[in-house]
PDB file of N, CA and C in Angstrom:
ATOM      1  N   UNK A   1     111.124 116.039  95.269  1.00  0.00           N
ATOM      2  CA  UNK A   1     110.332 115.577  96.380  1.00  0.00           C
ATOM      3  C   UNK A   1     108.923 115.162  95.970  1.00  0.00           C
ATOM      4  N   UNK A   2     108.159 115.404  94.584  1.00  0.00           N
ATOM      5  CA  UNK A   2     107.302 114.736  94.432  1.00  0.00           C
ATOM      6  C   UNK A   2     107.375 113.287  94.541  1.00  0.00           C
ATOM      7  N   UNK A   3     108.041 112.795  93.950  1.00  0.00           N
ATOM      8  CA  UNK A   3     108.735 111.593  94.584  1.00  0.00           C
ATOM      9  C   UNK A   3     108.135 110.803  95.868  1.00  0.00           C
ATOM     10  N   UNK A   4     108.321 111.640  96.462  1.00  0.00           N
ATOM     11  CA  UNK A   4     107.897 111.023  97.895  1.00  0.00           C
ATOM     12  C   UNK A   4     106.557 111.318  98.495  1.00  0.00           C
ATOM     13  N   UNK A   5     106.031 112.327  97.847  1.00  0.00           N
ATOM     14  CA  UNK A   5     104.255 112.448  98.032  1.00  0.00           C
ATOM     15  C   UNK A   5     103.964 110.989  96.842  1.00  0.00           C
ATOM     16  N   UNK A   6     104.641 110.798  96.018  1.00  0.00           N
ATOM     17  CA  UNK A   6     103.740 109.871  95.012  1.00  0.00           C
ATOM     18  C   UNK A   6     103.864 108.577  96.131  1.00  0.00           C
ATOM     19  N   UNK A   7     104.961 108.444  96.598  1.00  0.00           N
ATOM     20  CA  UNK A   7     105.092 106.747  97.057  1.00  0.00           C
ATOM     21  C   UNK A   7     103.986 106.526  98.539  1.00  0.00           C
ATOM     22  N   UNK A   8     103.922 107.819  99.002  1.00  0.00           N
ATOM     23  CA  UNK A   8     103.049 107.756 100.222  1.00  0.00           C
ATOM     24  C   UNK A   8     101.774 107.170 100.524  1.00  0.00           C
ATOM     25  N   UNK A   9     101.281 107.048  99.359  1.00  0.00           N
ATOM     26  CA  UNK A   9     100.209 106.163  98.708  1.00  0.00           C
ATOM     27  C   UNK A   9     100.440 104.686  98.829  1.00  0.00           C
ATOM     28  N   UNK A  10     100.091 103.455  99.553  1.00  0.00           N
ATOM     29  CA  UNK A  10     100.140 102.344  99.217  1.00  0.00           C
ATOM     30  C   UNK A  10      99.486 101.688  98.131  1.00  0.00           C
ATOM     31  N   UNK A  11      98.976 101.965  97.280  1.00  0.00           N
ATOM     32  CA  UNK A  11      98.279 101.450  96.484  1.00  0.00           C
ATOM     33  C   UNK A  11      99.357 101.734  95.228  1.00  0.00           C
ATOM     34  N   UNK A  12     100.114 103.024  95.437  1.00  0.00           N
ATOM     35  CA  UNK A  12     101.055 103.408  94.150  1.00  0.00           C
ATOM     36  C   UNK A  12     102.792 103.023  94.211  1.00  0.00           C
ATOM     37  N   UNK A  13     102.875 102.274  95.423  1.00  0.00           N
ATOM     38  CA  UNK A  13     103.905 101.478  96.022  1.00  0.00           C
ATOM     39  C   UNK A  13     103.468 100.012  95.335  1.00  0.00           C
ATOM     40  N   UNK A  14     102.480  99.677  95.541  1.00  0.00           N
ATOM     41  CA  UNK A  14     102.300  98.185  94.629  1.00  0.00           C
ATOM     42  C   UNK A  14     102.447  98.439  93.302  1.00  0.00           C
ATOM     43  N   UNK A  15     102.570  99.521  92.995  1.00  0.00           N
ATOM     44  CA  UNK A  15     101.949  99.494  91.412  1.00  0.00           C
ATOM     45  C   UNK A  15     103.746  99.875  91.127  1.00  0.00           C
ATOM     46  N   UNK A  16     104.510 100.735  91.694  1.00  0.00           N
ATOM     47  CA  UNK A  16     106.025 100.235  91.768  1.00  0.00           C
ATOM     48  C   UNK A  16     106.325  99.376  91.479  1.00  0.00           C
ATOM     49  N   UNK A  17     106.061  98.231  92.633  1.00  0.00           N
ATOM     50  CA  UNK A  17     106.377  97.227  92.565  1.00  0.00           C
ATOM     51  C   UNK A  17     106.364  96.013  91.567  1.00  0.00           C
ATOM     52  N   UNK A  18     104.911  96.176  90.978  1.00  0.00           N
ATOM     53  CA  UNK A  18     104.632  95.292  89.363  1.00  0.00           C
ATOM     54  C   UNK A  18     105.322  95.760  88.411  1.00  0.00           C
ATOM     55  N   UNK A  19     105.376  97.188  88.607  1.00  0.00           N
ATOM     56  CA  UNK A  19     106.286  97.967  87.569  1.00  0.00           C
ATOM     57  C   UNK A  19     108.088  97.651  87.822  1.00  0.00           C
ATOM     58  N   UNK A  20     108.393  97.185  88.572  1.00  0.00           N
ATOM     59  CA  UNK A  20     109.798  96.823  89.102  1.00  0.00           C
ATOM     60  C   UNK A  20     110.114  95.736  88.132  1.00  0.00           C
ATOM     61  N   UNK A  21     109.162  94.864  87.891  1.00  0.00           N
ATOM     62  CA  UNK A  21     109.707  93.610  87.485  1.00  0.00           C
ATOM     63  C   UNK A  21     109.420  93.846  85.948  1.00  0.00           C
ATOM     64  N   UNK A  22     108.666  94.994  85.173  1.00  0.00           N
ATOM     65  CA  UNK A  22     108.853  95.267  83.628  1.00  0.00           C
ATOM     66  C   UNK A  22     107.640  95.545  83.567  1.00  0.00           C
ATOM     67  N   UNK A  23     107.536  96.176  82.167  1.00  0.00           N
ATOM     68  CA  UNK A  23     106.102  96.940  81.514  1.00  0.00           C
ATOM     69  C   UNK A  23     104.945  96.098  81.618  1.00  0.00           C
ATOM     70  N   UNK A  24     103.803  96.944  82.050  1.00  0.00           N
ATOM     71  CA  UNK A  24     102.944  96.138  81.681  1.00  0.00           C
ATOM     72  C   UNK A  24     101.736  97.186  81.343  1.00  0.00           C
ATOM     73  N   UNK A  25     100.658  96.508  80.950  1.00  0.00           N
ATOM     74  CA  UNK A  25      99.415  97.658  80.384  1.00  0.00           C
ATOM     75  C   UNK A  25      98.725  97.765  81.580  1.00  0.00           C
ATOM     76  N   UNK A  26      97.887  99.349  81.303  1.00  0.00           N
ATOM     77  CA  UNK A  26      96.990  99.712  82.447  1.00  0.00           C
ATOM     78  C   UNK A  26      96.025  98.953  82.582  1.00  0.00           C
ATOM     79  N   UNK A  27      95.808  98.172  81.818  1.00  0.00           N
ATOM     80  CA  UNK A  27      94.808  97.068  82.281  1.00  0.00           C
ATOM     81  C   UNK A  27      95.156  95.981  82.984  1.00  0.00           C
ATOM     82  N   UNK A  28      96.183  95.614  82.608  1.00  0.00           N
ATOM     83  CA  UNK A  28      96.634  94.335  83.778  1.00  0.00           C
ATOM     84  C   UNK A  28      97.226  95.054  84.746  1.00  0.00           C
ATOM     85  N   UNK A  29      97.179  96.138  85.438  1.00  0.00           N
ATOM     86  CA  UNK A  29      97.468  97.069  86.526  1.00  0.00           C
ATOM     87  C   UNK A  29      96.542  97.135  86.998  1.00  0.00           C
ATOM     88  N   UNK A  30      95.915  97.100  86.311  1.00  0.00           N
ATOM     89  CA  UNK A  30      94.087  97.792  87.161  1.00  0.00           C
ATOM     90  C   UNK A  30      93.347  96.368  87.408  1.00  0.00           C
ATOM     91  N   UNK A  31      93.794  94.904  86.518  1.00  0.00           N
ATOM     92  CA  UNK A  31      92.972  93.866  87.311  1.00  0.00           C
ATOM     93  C   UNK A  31      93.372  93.501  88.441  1.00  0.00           C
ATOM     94  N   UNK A  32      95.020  93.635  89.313  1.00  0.00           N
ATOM     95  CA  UNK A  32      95.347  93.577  90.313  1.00  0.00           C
ATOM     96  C   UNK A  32      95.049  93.879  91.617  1.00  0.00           C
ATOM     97  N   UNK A  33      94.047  95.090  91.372  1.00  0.00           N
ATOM     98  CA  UNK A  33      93.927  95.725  92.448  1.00  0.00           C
ATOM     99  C   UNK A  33      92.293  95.475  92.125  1.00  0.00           C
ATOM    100  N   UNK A  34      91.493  96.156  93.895  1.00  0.00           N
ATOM    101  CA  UNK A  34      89.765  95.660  93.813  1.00  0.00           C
ATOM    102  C   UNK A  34      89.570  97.399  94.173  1.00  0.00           C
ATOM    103  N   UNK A  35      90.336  98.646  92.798  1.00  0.00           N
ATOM    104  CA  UNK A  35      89.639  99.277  92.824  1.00  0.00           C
ATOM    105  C   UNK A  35      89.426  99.620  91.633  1.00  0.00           C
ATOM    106  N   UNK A  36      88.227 100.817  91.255  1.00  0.00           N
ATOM    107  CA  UNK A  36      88.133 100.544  89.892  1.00  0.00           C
ATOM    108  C   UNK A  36      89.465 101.431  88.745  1.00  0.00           C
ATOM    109  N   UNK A  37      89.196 101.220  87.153  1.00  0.00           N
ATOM    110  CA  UNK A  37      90.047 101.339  86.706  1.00  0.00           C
ATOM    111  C   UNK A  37      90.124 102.517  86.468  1.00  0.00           C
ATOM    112  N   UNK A  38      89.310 103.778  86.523  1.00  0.00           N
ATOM    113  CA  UNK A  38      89.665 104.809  86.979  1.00  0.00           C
ATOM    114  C   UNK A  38      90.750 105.534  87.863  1.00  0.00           C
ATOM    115  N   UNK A  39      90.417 104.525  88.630  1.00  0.00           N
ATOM    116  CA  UNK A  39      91.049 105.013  90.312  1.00  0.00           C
ATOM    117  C   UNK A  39      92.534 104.567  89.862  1.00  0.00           C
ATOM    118  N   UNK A  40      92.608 103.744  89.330  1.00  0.00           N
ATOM    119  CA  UNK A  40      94.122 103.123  88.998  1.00  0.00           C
ATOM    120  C   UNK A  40      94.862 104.116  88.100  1.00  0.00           C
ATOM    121  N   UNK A  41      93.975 104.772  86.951  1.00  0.00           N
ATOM    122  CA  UNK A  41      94.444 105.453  86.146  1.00  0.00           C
ATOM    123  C   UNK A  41      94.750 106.485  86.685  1.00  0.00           C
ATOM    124  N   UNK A  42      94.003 107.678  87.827  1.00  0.00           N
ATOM    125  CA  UNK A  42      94.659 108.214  88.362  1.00  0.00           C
ATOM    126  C   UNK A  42      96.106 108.663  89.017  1.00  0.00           C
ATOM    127  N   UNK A  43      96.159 106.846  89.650  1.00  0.00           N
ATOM    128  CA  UNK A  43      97.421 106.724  90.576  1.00  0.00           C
ATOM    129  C   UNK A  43      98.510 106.591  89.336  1.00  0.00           C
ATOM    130  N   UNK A  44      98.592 106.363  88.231  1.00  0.00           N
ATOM    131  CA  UNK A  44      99.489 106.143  87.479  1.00  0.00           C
ATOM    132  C   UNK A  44      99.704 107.429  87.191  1.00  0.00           C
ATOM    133  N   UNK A  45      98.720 108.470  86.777  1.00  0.00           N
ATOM    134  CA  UNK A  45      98.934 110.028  86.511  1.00  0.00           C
ATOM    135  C   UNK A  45      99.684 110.542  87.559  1.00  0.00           C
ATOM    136  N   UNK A  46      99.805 110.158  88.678  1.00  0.00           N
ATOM    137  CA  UNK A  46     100.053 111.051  90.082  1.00  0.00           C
ATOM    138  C   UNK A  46     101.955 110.386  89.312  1.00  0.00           C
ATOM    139  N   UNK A  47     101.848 109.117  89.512  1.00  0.00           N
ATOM    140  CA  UNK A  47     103.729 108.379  89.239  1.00  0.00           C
ATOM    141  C   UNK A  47     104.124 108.902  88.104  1.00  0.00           C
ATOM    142  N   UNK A  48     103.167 109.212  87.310  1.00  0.00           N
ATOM    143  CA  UNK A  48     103.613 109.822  85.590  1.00  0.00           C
ATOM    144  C   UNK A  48     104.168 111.371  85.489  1.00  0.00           C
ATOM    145  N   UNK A  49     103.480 111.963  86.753  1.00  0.00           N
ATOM    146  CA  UNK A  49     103.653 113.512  86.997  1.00  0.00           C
ATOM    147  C   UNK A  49     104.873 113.407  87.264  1.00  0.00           C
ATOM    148  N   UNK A  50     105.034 112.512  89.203  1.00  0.00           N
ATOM    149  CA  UNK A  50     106.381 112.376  89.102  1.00  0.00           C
ATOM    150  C   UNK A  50     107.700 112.002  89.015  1.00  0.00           C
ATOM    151  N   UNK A  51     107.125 111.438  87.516  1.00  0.00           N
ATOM    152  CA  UNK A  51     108.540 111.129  87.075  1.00  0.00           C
ATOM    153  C   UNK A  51     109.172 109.757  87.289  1.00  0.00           C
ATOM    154  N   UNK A  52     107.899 109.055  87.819  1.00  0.00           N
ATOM    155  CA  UNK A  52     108.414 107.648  88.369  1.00  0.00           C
ATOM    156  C   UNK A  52     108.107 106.260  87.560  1.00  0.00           C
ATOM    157  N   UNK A  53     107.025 106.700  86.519  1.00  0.00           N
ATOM    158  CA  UNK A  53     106.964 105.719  85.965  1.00  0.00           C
ATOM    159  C   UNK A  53     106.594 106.731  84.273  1.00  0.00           C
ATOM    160  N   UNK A  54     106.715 106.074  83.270  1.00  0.00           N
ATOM    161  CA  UNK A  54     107.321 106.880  81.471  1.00  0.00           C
ATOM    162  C   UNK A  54     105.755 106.041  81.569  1.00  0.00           C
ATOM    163  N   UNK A  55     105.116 106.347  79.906  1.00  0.00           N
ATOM    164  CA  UNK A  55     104.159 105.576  79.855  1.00  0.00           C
ATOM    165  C   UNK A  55     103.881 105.480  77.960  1.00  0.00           C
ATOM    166  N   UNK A  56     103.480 104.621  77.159  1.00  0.00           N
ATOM    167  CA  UNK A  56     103.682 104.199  75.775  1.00  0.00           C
ATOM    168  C   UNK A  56     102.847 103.883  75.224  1.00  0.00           C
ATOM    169  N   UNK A  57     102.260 104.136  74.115  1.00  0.00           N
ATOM    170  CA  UNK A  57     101.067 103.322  73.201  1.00  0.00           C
ATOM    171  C   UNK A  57     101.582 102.289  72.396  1.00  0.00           C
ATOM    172  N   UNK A  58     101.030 101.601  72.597  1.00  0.00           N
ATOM    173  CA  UNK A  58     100.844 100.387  71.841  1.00  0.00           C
ATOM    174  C   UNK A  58      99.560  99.927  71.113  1.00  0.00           C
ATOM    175  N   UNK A  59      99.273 100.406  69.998  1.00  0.00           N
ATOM    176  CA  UNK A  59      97.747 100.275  69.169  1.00  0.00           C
ATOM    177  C   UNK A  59      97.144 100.491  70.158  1.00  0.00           C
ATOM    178  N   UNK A  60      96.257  99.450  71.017  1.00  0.00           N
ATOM    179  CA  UNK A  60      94.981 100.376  71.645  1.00  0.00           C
ATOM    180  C   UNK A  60      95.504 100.503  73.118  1.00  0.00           C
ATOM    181  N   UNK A  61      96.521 100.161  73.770  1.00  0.00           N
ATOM    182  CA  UNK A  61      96.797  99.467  74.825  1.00  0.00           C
ATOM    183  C   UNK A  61      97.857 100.574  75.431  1.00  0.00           C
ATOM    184  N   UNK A  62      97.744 100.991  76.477  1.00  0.00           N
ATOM    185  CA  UNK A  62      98.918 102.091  77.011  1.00  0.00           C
ATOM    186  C   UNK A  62      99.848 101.641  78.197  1.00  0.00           C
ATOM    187  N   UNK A  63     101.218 100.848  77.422  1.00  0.00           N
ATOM    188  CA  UNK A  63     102.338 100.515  78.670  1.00  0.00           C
ATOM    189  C   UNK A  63     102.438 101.218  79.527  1.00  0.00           C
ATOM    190  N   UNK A  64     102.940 100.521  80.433  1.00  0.00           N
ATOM    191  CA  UNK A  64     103.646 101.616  81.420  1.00  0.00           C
ATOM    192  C   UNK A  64     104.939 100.810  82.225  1.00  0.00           C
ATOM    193  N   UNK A  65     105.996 101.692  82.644  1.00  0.00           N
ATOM    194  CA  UNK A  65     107.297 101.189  82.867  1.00  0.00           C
ATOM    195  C   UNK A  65     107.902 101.761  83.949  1.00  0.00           C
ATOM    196  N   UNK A  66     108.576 101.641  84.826  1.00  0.00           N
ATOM    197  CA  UNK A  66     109.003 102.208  85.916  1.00  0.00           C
ATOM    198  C   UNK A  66     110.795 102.687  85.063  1.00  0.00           C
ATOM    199  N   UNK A  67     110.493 104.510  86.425  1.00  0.00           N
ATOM    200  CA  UNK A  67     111.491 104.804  86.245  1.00  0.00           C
ATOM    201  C   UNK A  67     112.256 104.992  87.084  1.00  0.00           C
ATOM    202  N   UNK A  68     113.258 104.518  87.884  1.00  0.00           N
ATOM    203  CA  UNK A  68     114.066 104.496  89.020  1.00  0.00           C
ATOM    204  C   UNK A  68     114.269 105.803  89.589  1.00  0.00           C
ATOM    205  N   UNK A  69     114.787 106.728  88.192  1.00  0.00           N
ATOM    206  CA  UNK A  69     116.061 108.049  88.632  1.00  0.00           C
ATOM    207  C   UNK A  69     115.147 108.690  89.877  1.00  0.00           C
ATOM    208  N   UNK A  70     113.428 109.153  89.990  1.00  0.00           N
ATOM    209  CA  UNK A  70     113.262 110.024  91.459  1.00  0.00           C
ATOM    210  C   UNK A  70     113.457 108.595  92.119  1.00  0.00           C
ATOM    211  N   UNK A  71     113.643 107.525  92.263  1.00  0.00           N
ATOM    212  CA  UNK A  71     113.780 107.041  94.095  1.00  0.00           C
ATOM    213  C   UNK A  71     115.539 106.831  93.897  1.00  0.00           C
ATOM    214  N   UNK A  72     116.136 106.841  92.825  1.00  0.00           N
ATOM    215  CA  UNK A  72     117.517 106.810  93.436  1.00  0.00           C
ATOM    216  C   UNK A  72     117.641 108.353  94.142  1.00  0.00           C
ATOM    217  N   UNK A  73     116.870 109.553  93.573  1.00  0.00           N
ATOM    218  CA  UNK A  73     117.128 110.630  94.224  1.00  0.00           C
ATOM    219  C   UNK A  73     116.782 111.115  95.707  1.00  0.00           C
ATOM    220  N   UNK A  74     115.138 110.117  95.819  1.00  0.00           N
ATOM    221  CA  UNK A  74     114.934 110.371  97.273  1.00  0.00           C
ATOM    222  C   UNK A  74     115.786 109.490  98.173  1.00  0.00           C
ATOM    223  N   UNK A  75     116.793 108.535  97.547  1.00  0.00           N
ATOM    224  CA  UNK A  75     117.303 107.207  98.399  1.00  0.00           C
ATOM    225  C   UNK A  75     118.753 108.421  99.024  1.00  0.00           C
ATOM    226  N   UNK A  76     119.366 108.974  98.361  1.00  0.00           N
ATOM    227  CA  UNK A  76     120.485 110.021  98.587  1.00  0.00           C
ATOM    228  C   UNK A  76     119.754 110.956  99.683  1.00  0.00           C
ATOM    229  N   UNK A  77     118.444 111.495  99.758  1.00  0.00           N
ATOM    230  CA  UNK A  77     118.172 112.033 100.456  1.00  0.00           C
ATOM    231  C   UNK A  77     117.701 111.515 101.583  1.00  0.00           C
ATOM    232  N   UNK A  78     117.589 110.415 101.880  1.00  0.00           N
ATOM    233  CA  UNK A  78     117.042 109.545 102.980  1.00  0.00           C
ATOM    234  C   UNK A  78     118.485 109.099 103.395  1.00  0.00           C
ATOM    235  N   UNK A  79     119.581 109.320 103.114  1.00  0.00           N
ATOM    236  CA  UNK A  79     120.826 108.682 103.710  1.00  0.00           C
ATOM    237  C   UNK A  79     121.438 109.166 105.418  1.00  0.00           C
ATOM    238  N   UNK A  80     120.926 110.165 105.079  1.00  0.00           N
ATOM    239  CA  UNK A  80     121.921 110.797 106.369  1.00  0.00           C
ATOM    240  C   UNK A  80     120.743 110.293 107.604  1.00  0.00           C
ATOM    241  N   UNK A  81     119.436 109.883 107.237  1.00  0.00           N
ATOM    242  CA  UNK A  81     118.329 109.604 107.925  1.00  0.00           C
ATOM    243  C   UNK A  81     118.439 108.102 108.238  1.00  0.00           C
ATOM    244  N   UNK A  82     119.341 107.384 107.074  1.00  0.00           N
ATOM    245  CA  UNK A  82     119.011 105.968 107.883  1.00  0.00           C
ATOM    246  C   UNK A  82     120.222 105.579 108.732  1.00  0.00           C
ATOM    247  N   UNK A  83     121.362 106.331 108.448  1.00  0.00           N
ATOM    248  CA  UNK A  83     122.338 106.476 109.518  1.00  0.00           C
ATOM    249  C   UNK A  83     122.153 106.918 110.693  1.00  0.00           C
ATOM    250  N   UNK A  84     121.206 107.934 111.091  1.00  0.00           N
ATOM    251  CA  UNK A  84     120.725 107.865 112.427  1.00  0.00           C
ATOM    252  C   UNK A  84     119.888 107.146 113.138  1.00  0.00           C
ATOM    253  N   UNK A  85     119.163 106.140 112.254  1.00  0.00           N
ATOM    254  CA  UNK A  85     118.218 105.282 112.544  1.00  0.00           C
ATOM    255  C   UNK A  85     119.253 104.054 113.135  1.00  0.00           C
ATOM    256  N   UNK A  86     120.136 103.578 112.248  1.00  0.00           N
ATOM    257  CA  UNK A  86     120.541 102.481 112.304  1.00  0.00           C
ATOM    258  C   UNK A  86     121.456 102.685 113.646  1.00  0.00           C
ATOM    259  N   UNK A  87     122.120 104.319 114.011  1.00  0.00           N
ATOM    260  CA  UNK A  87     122.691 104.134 114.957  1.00  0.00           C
ATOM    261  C   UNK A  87     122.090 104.039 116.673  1.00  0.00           C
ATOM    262  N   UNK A  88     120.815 104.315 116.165  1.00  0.00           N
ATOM    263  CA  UNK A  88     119.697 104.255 117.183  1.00  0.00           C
ATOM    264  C   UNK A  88     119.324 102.642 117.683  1.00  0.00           C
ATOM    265  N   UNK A  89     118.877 102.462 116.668  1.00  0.00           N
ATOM    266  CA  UNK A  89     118.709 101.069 116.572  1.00  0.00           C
ATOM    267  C   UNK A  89     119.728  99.899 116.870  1.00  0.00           C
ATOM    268  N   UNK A  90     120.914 100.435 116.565  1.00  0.00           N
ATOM    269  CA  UNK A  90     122.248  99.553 117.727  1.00  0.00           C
ATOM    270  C   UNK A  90     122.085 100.017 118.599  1.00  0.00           C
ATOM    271  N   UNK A  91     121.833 100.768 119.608  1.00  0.00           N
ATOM    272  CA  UNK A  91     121.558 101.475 120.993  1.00  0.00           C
ATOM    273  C   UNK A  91     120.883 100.794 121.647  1.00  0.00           C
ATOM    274  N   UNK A  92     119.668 100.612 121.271  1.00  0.00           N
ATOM    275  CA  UNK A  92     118.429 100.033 121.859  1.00  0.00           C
ATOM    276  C   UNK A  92     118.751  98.358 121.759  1.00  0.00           C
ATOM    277  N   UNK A  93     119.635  97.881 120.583  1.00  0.00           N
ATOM    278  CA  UNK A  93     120.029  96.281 120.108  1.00  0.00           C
ATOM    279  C   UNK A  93     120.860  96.266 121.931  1.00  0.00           C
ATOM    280  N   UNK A  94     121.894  97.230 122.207  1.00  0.00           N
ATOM    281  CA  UNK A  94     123.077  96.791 123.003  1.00  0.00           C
ATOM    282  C   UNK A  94     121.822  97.119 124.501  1.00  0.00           C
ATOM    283  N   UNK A  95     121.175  98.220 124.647  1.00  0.00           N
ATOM    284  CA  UNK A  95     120.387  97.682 125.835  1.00  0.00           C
ATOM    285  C   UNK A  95     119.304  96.719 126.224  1.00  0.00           C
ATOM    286  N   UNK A  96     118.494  96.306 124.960  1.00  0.00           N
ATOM    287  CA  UNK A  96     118.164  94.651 125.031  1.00  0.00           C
ATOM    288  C   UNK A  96     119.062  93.675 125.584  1.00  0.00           C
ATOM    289  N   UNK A  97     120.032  93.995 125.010  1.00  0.00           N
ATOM    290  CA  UNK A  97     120.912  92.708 125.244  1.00  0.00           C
ATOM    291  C   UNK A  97     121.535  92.510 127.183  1.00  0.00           C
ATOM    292  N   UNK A  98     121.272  94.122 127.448  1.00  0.00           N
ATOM    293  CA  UNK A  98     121.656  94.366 129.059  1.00  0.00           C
ATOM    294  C   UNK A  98     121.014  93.467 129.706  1.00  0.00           C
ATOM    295  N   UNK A  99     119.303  93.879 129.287  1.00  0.00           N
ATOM    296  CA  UNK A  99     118.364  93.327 129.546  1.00  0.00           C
ATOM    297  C   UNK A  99     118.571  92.034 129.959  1.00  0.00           C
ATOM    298  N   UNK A 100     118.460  91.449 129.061  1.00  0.00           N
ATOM    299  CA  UNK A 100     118.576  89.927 129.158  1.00  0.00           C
ATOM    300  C   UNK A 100     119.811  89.365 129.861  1.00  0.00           C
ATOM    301  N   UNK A 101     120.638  89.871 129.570  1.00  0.00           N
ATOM    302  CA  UNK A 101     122.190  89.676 130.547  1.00  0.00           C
ATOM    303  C   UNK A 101     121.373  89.454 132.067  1.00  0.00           C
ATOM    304  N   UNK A 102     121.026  90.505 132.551  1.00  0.00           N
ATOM    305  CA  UNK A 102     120.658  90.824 134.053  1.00  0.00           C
ATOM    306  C   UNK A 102     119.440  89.721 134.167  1.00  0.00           C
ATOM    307  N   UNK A 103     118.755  89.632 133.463  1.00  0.00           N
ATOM    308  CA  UNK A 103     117.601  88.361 133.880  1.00  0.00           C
ATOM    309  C   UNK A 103     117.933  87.135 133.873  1.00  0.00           C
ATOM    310  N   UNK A 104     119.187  86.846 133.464  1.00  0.00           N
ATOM    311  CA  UNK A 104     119.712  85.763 133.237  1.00  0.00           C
ATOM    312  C   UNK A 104     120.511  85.630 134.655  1.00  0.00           C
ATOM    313  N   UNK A 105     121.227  86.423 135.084  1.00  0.00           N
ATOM    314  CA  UNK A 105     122.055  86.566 136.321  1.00  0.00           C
ATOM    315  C   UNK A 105     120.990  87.179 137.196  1.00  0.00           C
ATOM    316  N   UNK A 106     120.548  87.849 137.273  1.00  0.00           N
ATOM    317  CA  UNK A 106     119.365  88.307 137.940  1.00  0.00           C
ATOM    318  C   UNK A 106     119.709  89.587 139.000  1.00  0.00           C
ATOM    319  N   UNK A 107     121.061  90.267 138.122  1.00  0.00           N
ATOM    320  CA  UNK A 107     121.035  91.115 138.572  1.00  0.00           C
ATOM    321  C   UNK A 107     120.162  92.121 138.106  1.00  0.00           C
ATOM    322  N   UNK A 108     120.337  93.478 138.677  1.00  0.00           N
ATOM    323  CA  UNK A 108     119.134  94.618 138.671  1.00  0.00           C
ATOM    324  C   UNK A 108     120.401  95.372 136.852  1.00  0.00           C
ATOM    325  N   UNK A 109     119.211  95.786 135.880  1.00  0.00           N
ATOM    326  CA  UNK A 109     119.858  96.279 135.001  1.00  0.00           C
ATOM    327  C   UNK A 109     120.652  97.527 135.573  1.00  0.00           C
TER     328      UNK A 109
END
């Protein structure tokens, strides 16, 4: 579940996200964003703690790489959660649709 305190952060959800598409250095991580490179280095410590992103030297330069395995783990744990969502969310789809039925005929829903 650290996992999911790390992603709660939007700033460490973008940094996912650059990291999604392959390695890159903490410096071209940190020119992306308008905070400083401290602050960036932090948020990478918080994803490094858990487990979400590995991190590498390269002579002076320190990669960093995303690691899937905690969000495939929080994605298993979010399952039984988006099945109740989604069945919610057809609920509310089929009484919209009442909705509009009756305004169209103009009967009372």
């Amino acid at each position: 579940m650290e996992a999911l305190a790390a992603v709660a952060d939007p700033t460490r959800r973008q940094l996912l996200d650059l990291l999604a598409r392959g390695e890159l250095a903490a410096g071209e991580l940190a020119d992306r964003f308008p905070v400083s490179r401290p602050a960036i280095s932090r948020h990478l410590r918080v994803l490094r703690e858990a487990g979400l992103v590995h991190s590498r030297v390269e002579g002076r330069r320190r990669l960093y790489a995303l690691d899937p395995r905690p969000l495939r783990e929080l994605d298993e744990w979010l399952e039984p959660y988006r099945d109740l969502w989604a069945r919610r969310l057809d609920a509310l789809d089929t009484e919209i649709a009442r909705g509009r039925r009756a305004r169209r005929t103009g009967d009372p829903a």
